[in-house]
C-alpha atoms as a PDB file:
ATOM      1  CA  UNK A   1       0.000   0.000   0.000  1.00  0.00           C
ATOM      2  CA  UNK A   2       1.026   3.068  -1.062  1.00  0.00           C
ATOM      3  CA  UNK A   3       2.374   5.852   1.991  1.00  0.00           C
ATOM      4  CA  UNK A   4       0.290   9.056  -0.004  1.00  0.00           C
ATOM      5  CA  UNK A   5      -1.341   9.320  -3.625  1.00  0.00           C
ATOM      6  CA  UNK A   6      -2.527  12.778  -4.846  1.00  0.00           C
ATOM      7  CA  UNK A   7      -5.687  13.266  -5.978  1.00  0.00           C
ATOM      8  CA  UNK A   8      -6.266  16.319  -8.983  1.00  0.00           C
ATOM      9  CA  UNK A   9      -9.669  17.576  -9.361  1.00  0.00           C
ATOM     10  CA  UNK A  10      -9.678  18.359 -13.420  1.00  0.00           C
ATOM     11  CA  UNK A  11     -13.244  17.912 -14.361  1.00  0.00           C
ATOM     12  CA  UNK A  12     -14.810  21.653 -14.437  1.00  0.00           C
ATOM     13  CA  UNK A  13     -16.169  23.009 -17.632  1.00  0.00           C
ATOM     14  CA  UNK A  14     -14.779  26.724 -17.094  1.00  0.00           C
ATOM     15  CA  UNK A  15     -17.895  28.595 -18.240  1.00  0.00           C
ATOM     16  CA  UNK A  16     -16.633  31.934 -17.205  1.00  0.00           C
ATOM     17  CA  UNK A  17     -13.657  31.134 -19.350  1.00  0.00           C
ATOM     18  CA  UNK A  18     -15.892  31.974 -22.478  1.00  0.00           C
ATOM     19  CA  UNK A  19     -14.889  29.130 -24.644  1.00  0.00           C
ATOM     20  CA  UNK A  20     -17.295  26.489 -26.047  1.00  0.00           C
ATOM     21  CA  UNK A  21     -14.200  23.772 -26.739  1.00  0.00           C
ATOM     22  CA  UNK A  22     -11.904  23.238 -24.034  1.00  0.00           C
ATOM     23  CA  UNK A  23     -11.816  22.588 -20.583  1.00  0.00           C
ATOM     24  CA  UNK A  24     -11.152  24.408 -18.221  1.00  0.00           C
ATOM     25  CA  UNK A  25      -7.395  23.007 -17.018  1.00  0.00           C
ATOM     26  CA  UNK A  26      -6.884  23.317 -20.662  1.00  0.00           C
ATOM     27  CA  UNK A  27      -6.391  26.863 -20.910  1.00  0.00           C
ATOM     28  CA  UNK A  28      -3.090  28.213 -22.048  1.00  0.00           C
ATOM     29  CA  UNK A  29      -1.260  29.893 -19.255  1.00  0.00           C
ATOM     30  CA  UNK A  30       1.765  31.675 -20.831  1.00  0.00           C
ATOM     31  CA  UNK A  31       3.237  28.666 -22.474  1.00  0.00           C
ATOM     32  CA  UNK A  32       1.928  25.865 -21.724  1.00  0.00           C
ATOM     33  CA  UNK A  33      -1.816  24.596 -19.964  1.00  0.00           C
ATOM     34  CA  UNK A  34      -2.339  25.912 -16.923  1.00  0.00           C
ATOM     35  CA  UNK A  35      -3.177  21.742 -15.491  1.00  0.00           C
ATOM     36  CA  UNK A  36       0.812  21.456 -16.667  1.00  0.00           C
ATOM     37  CA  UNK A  37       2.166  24.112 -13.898  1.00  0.00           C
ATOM     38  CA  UNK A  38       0.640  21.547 -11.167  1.00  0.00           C
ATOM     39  CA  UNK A  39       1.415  18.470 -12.277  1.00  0.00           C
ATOM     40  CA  UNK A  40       5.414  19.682 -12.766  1.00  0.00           C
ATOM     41  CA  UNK A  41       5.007  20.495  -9.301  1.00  0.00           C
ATOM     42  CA  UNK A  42       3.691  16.921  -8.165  1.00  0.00           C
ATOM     43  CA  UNK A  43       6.623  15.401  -9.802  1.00  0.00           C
ATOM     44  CA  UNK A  44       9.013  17.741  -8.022  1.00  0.00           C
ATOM     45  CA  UNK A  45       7.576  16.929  -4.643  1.00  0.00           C
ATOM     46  CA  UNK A  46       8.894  13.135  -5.247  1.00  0.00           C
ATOM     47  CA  UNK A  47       5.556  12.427  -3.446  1.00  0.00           C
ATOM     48  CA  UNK A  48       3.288  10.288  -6.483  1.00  0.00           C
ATOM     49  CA  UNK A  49       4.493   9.629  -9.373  1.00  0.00           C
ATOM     50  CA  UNK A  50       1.178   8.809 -10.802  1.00  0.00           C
ATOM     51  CA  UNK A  51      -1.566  11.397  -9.493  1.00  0.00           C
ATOM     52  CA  UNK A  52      -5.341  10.191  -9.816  1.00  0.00           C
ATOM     53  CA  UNK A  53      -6.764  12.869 -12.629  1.00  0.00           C
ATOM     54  CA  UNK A  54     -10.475  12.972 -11.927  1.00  0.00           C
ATOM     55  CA  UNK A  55     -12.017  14.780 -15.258  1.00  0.00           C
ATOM     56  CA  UNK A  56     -15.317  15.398 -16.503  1.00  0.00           C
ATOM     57  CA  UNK A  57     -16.131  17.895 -19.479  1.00  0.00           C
ATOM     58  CA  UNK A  58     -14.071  16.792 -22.378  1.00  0.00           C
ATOM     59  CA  UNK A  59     -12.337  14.485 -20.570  1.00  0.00           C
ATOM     60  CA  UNK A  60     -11.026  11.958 -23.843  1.00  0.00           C
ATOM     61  CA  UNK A  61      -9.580  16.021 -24.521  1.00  0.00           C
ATOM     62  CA  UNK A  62      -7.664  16.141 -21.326  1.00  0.00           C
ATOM     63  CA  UNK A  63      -6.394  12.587 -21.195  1.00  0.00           C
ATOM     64  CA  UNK A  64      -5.603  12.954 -24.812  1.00  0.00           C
ATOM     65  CA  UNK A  65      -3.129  15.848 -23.702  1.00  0.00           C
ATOM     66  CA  UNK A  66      -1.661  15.056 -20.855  1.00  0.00           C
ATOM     67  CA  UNK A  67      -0.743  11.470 -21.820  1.00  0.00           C
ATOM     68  CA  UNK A  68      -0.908   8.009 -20.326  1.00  0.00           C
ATOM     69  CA  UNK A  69       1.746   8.732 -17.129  1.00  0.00           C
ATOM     70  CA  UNK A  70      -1.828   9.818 -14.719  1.00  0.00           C
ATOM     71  CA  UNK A  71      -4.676   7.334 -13.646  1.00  0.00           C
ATOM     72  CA  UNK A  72      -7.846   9.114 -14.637  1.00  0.00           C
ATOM     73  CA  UNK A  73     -11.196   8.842 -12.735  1.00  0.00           C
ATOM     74  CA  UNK A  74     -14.685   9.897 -14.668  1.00  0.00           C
ATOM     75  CA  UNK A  75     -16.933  12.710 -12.910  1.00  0.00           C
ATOM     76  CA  UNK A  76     -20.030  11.803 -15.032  1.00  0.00           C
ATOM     77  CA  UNK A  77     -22.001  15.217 -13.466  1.00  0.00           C
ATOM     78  CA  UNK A  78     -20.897  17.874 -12.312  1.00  0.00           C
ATOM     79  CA  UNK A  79     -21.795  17.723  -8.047  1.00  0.00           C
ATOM     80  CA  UNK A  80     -19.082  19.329  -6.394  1.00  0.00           C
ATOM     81  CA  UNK A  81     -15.973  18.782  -5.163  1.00  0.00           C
ATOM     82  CA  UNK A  82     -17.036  16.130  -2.277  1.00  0.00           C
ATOM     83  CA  UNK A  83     -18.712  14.619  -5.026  1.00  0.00           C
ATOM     84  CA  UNK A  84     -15.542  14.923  -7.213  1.00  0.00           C
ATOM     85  CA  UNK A  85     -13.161  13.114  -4.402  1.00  0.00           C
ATOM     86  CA  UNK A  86     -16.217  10.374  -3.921  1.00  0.00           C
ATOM     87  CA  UNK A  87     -15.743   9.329  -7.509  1.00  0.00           C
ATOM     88  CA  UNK A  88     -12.732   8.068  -6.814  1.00  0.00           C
ATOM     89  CA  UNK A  89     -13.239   5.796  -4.176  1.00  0.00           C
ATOM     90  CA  UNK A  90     -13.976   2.715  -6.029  1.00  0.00           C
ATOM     91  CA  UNK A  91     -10.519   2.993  -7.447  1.00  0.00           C
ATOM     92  CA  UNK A  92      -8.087   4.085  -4.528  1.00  0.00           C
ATOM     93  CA  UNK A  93      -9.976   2.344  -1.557  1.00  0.00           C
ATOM     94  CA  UNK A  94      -7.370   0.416   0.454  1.00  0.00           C
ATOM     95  CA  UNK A  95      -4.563   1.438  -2.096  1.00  0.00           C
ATOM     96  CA  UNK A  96      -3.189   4.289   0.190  1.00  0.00           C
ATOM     97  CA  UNK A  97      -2.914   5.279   3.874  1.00  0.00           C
ATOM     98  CA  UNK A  98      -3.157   8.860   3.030  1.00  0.00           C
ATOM     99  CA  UNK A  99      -4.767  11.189  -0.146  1.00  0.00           C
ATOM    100  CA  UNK A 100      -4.129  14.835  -1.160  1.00  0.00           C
ATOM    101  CA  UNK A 101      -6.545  16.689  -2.833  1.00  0.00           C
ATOM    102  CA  UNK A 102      -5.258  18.907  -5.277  1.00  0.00           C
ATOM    103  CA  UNK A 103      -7.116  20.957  -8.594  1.00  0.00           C
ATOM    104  CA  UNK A 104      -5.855  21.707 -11.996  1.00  0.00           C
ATOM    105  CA  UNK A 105      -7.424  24.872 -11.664  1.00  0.00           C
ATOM    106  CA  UNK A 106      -4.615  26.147  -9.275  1.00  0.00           C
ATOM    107  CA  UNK A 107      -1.422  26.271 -11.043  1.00  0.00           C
ATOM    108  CA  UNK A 108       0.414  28.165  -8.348  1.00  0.00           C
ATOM    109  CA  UNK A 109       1.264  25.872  -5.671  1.00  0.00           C
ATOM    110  CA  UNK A 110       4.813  24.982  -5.197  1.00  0.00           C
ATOM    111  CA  UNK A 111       6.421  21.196  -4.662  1.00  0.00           C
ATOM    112  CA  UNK A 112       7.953  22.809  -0.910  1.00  0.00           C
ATOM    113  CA  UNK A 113       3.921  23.294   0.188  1.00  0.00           C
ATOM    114  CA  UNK A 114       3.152  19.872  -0.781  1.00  0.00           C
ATOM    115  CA  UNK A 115       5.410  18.316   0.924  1.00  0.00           C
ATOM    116  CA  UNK A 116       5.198  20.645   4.520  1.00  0.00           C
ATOM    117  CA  UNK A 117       1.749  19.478   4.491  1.00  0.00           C
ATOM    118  CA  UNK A 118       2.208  15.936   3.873  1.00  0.00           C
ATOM    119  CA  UNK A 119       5.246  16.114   6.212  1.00  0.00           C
ATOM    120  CA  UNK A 120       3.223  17.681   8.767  1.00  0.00           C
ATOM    121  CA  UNK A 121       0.376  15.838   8.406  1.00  0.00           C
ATOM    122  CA  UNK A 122       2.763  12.505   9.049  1.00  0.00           C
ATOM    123  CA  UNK A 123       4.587  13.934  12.187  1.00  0.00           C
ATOM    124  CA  UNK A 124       1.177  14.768  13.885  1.00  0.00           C
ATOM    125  CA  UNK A 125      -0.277  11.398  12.626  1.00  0.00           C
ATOM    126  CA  UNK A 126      -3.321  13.810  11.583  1.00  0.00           C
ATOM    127  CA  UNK A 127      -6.986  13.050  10.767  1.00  0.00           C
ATOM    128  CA  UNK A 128      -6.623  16.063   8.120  1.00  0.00           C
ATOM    129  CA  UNK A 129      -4.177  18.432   7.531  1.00  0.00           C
ATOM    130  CA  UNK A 130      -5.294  21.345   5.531  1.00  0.00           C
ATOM    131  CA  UNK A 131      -3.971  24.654   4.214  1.00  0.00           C
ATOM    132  CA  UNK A 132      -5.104  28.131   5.001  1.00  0.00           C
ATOM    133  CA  UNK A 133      -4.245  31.230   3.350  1.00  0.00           C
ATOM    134  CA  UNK A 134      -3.876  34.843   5.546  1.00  0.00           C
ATOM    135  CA  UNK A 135      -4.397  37.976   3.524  1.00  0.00           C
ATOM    136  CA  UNK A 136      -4.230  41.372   4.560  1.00  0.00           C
ATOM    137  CA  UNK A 137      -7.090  42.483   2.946  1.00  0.00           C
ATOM    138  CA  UNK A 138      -9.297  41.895  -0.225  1.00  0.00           C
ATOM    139  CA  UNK A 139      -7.934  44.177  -2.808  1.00  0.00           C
ATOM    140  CA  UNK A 140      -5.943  44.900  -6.167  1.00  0.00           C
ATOM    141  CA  UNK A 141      -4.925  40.432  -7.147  1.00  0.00           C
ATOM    142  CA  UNK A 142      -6.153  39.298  -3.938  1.00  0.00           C
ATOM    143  CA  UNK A 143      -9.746  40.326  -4.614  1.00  0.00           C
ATOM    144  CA  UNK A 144     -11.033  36.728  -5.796  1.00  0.00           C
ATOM    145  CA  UNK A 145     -10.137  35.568  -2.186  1.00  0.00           C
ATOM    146  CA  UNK A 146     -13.487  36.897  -1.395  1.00  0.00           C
ATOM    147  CA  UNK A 147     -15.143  33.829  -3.463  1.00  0.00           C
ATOM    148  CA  UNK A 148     -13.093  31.367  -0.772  1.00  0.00           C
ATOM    149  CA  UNK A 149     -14.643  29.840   2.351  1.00  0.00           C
ATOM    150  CA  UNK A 150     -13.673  31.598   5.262  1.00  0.00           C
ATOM    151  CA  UNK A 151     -11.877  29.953   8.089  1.00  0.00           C
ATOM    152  CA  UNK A 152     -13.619  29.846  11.468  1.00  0.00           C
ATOM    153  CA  UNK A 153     -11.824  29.276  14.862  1.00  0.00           C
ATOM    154  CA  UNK A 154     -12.906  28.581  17.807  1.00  0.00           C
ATOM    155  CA  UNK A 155     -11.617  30.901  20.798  1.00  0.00           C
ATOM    156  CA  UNK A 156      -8.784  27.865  21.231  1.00  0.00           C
ATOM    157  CA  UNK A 157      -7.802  29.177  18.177  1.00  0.00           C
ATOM    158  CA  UNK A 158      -8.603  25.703  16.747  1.00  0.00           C
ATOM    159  CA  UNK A 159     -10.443  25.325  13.113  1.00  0.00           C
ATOM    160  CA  UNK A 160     -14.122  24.518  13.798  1.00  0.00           C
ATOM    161  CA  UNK A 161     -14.837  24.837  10.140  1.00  0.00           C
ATOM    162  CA  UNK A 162     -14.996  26.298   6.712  1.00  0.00           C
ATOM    163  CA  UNK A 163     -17.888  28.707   5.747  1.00  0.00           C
ATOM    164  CA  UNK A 164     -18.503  28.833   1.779  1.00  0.00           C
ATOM    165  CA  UNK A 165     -18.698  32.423   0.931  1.00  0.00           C
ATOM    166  CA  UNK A 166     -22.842  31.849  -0.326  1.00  0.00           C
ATOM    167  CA  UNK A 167     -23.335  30.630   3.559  1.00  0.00           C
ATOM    168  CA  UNK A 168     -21.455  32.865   5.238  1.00  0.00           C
ATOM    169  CA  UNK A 169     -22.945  35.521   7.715  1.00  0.00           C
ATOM    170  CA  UNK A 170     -21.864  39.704   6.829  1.00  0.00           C
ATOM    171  CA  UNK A 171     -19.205  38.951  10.077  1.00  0.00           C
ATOM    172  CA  UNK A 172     -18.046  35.659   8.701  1.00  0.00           C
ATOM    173  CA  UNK A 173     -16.721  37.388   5.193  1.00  0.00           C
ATOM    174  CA  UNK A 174     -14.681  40.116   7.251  1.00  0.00           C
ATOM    175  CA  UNK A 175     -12.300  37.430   8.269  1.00  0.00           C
ATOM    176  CA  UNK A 176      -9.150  37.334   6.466  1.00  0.00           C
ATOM    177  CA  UNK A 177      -8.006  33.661   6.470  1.00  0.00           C
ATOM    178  CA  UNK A 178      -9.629  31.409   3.820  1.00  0.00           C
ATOM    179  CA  UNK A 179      -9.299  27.829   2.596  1.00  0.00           C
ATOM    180  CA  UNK A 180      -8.148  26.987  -0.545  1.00  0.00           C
ATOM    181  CA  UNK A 181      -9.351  23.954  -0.399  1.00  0.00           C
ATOM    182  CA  UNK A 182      -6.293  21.771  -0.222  1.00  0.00           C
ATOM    183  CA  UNK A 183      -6.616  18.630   2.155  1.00  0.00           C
ATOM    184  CA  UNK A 184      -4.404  15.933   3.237  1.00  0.00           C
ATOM    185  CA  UNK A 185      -6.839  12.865   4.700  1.00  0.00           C
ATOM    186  CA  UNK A 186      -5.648   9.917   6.020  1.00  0.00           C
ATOM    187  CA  UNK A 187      -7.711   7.630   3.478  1.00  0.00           C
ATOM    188  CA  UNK A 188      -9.779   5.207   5.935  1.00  0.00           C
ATOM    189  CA  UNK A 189     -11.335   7.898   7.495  1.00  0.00           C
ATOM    190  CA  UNK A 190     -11.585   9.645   4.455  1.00  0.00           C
ATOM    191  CA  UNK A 191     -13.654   6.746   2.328  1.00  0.00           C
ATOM    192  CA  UNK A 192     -15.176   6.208   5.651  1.00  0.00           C
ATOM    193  CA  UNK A 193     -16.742   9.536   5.839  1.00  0.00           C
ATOM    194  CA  UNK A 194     -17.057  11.056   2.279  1.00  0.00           C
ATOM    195  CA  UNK A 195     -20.397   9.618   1.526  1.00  0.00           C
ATOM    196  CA  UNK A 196     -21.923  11.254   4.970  1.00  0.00           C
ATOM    197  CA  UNK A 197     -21.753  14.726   3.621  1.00  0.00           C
ATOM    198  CA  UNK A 198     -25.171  16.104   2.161  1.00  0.00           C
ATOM    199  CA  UNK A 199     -26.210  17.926  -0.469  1.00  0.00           C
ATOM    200  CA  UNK A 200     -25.748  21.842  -0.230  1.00  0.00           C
ATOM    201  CA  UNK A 201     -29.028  23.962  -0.959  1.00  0.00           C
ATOM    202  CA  UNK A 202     -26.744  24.656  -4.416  1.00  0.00           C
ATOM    203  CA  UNK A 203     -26.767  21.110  -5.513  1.00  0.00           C
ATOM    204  CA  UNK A 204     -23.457  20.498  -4.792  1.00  0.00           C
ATOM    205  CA  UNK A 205     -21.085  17.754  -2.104  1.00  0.00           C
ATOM    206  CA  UNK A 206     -18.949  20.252  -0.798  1.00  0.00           C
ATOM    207  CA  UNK A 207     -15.605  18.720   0.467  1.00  0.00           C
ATOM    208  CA  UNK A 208     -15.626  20.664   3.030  1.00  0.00           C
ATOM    209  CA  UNK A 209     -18.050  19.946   5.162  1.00  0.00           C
ATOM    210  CA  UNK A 210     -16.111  16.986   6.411  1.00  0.00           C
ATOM    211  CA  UNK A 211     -14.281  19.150   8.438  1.00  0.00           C
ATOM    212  CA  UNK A 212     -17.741  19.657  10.650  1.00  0.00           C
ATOM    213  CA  UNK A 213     -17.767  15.400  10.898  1.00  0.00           C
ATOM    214  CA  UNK A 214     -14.746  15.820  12.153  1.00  0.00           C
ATOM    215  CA  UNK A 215     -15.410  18.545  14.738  1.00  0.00           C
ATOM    216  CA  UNK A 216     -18.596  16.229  15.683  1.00  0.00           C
ATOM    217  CA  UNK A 217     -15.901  12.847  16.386  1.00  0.00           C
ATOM    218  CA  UNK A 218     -13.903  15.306  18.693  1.00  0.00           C
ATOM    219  CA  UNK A 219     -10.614  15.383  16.155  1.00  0.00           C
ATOM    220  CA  UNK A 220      -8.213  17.476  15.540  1.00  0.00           C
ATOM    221  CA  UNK A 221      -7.719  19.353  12.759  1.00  0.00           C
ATOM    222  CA  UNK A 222      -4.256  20.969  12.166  1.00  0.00           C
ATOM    223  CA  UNK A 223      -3.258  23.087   9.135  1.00  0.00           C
ATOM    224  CA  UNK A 224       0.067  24.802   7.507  1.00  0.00           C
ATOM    225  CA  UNK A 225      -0.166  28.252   5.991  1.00  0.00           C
ATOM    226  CA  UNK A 226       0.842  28.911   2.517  1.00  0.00           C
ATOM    227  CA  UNK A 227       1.886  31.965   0.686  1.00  0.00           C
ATOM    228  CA  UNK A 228      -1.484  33.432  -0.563  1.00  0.00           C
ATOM    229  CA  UNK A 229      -0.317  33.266  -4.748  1.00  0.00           C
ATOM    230  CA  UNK A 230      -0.092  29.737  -4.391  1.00  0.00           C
ATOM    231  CA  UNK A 231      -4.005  29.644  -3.470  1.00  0.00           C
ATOM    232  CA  UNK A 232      -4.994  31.295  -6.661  1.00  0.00           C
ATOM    233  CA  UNK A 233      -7.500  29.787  -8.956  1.00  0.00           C
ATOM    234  CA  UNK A 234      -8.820  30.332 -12.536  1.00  0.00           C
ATOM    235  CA  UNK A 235     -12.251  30.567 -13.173  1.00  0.00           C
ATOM    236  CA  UNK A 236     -12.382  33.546 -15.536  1.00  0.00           C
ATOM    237  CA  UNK A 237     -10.351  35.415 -18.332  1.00  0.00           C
ATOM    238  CA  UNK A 238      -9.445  38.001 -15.958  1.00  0.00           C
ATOM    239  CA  UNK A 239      -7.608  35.238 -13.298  1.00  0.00           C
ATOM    240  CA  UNK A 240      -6.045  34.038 -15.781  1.00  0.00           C
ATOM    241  CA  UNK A 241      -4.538  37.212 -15.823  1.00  0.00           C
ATOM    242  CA  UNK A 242      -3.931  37.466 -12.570  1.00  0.00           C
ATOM    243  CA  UNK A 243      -2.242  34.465 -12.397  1.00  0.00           C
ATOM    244  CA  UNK A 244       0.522  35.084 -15.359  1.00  0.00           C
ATOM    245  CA  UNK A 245       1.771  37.828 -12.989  1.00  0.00           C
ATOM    246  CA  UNK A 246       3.137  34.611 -10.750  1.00  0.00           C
ATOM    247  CA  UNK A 247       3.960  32.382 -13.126  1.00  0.00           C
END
């Protein structure tokens, strides 16, 4: 059994990127798709040589060019992210002791983030290690940090959970630390637990409401902060953008 395998959500259609033909991780960024930047990453990390590729829209597209060197995993519809991780279940159940969820979407993570949270998330034997991003504010590139979930702590200073920015109360979208979305399970409890979460009033798993089950079974959750550039996403023309600035 493997020690870790990664897990890269790829499956969104991009329909803010205004394109009718290709996929969202598709999308040139400077020279090359923006899935590409991610995946060098992975392979830099020395963590899994062969990452789990979930994709969905256009998905013979993807596969076709990104090669045979990934395991892909279908997302038939489109249901979220928990939904996303769920589909791949079938396949990696009992094949790992511990997954990373990654997305092609975010091109700006670097191979020394990956491995401080897998290396944390091994010395603290954790449930879930996730990361958080701290910003000063929401303005000039960091303005699309207002579409993350918001990170609430207890007055421990312990995370209690993640807010989605559609849920979140006036108070709740003041605070300045946000999720990114990028967990480290340990896999039992992770296939154990993934099908408990329930659909959101937007038709959509979201992954992270397993850090609430969590909370509920009394467990820890422990977390390592990552530069806020390596959070960014691309959902639109104008991230994409953004995002060349970094790259």
């Amino acid at each position: 059994m493997k020690t870790f395998q990664i897990v890269l959500l790829a499956a969104g259609k991009g329909k803010r990127m205004k394109s009718k033909n290709t996929p969202k991780v598709l999308f040139p960024l400077k020279d090359k798709p923006l899935i590409k930047y991610i995946l060098r990453e992975i392979k830099k990390s020395g963590i899994c040589q062969k990452p789990v590729i979930i994709v969905g829209y256009k998905s013979q597209m993807v596969k076709k060019v990104l090669g045979k060197n990934y395991t892909y995993v279908l997302q038939k519809k489109q249901l979220g992210t928990g939904h996303a991780v769920n589909c791949a279940r079938n396949f990696l159940e009992n094949k790992a002791k511990n997954i990373l969820i990654l997305y092609g979407d975010k091109p700006c993570i670097k191979a020394d983030s990956i491995l401080k949270i897998i290396n944390r998330h091994i010395k603290n034997n954790n449930i879930l290690t996730m990361a958080t991003i701290k910003i000063p504010d929401y303005k000039n590139w960091r303005v699309d940090f207002k579409s993350f979930g918001r990170v609430i702590r207890n007055n421990k200073g312990e995370i209690e959970k993640i807010v989605e920015k559609k849920e979140a109360t006036p108070q709740e979208l003041k605070i300045k630390e946000v999720s990114p979305s990028i967990f480290c399970f340990k896999a039992n409890w992770l296939w154990d637990n993934i099908p408990k979460i329930k659909l959101s009033p937007q038709n959509e798993y979201y992954l992270t409401d397993l850090i609430q089950i969590i909370k509920k079974q009394k467990n820890k959750i422990d977390y390592v902060n990552i530069d806020p550039i390596e959070g960014l996403g691309i959902n639109s023309q104008k991230q994409l953008k953004i995002v060349s600035q970094f790259i």
